[in-house]
N, C-alpha and C. Protein backbone atom coordinates (compact mmCIF):
# COMPACT_ATOMS: atom_id res chain seq x y z
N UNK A 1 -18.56 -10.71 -62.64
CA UNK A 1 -17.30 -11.30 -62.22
C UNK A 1 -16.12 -10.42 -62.62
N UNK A 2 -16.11 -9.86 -63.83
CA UNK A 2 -14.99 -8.98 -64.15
C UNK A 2 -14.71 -7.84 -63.50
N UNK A 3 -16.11 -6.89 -62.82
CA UNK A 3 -16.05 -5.94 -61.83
C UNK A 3 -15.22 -6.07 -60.18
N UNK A 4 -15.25 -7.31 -59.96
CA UNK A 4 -14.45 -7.91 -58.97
C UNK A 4 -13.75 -8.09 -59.27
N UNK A 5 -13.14 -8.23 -60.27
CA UNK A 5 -11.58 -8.91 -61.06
C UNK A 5 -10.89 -7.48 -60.77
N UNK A 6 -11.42 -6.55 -61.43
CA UNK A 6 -10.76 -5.05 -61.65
C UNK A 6 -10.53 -4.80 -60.18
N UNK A 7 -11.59 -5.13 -59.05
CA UNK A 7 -11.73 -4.05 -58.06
C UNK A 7 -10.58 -4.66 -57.56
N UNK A 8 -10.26 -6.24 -57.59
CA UNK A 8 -9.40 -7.02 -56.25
C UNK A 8 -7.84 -6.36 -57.24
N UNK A 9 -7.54 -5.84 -58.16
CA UNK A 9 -6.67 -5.76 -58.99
C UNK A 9 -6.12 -4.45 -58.53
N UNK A 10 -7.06 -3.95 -58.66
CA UNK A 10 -6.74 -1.93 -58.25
C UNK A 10 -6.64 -1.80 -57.03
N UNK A 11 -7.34 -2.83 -55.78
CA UNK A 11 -6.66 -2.90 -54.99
C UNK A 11 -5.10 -3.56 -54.25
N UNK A 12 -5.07 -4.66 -55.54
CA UNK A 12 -3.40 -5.19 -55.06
C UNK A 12 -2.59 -4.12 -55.58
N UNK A 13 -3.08 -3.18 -56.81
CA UNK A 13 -1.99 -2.27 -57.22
C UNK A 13 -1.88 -0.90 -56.26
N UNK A 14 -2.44 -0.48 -55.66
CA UNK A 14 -2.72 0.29 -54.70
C UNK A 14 -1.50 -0.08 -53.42
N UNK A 15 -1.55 -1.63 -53.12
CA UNK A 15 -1.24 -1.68 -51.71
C UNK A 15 0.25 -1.95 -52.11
N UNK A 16 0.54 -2.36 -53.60
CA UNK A 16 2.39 -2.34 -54.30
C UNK A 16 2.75 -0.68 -54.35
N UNK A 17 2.26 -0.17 -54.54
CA UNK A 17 1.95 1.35 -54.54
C UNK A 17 2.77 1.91 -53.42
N UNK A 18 1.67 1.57 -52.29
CA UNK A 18 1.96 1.87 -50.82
C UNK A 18 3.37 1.45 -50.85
N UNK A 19 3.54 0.24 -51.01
CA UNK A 19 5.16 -0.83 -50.19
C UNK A 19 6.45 0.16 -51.12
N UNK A 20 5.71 0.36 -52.05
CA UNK A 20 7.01 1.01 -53.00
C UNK A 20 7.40 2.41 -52.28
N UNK A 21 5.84 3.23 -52.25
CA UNK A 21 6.80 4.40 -51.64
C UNK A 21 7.39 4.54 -50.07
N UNK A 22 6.61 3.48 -49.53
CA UNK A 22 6.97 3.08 -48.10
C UNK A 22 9.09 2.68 -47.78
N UNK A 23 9.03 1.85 -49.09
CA UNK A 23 10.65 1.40 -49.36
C UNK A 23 11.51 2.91 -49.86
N UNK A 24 10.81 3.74 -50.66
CA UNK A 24 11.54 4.87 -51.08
C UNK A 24 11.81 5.76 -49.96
N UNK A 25 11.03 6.10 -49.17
CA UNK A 25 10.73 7.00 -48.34
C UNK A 25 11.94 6.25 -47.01
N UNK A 26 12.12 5.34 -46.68
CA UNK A 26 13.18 4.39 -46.05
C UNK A 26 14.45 4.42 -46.37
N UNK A 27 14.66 4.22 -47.66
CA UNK A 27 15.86 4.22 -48.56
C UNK A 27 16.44 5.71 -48.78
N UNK A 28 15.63 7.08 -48.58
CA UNK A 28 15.75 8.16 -48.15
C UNK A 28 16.19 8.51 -47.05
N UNK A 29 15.50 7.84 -45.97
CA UNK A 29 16.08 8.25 -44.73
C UNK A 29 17.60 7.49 -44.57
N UNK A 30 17.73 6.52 -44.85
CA UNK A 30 19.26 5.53 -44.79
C UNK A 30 19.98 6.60 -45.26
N UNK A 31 19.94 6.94 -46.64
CA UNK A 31 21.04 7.58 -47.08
C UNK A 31 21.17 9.21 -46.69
N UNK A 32 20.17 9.70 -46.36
CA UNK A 32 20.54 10.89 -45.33
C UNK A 32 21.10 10.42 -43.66
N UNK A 33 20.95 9.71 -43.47
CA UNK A 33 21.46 8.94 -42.25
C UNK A 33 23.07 8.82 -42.46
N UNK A 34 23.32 8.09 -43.68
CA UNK A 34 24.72 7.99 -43.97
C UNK A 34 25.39 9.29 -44.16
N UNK A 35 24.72 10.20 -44.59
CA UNK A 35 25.33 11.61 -44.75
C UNK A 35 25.45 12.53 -43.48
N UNK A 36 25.17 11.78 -42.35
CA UNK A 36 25.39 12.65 -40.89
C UNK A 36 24.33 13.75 -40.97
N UNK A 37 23.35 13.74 -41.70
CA UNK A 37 22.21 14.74 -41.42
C UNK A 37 21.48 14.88 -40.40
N UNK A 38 21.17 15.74 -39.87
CA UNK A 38 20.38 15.63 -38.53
C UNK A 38 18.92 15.07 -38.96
N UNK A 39 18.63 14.20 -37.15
CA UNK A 39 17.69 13.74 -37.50
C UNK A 39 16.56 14.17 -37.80
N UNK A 40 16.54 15.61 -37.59
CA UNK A 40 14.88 16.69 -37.74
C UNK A 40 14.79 17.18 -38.60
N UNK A 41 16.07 16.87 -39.00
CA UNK A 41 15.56 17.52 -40.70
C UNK A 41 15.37 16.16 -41.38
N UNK A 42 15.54 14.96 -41.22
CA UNK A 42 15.18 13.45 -41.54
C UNK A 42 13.46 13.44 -41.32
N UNK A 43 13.31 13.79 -40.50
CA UNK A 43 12.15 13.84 -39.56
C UNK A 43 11.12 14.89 -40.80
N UNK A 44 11.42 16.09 -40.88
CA UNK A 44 10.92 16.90 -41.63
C UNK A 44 10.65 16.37 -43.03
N UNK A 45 11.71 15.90 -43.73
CA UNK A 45 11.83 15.49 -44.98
C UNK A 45 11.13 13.98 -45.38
N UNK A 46 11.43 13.18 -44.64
CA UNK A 46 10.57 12.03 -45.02
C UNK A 46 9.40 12.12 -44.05
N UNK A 47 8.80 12.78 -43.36
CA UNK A 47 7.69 12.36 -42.03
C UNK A 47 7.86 11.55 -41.47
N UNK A 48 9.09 10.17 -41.25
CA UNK A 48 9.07 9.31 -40.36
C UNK A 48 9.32 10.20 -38.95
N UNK A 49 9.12 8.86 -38.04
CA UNK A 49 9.07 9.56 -36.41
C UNK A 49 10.59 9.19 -35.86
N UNK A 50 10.91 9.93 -35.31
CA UNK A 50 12.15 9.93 -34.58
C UNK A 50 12.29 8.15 -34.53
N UNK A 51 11.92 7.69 -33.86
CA UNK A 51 11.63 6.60 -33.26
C UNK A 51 12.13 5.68 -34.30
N UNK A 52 11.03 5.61 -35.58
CA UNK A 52 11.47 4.88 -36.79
C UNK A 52 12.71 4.83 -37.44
N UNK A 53 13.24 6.40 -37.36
CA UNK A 53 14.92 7.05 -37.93
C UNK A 53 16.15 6.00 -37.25
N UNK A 54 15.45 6.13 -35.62
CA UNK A 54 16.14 5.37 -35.02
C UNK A 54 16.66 3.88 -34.66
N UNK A 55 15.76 3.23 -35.22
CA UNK A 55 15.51 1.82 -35.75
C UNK A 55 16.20 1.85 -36.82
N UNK A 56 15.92 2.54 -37.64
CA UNK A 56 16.68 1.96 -39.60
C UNK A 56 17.90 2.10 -38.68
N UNK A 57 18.56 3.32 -38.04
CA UNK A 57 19.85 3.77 -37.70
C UNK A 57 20.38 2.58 -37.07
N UNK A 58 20.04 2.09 -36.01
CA UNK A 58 20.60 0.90 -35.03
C UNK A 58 20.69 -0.67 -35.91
N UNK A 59 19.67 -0.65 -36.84
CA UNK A 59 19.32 -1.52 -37.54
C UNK A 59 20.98 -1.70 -38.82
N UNK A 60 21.21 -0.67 -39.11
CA UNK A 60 22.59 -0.43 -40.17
C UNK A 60 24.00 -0.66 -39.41
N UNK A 61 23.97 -0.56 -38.10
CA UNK A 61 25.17 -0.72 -37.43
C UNK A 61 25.67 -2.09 -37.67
């Protein structure tokens, strides 16, 4: 029972993991967004897709 305890554990910490750098990596692109940076170098720097840049962007208006 404790081997399942650990595994379901390391996997909820794993997927807070994910959401955290998922939020950092977001919170990156916003504030290069606010700084008039182009979007390909947004693109370059965090790996989001144009597409996504463009959403947070429309999303802040």
């Amino acid at each position: 029972m404790n081997k399942i305890y650990e595994a379901i554990e390391k996997k909820g910490m794993e997927k807070g993991m994910e959401k955290g750098m998922e939020k950092g990596i977001l919170k990156t692109a916003e504030n290069m967004l606010n700084e008039n940076i182009d979007i390909n170098i947004i693109k370059k720097v965090t790996g989001l897709s144009e597409k996504a840049i463009m959403n947070l962007k429309n999303n802040k208006i």
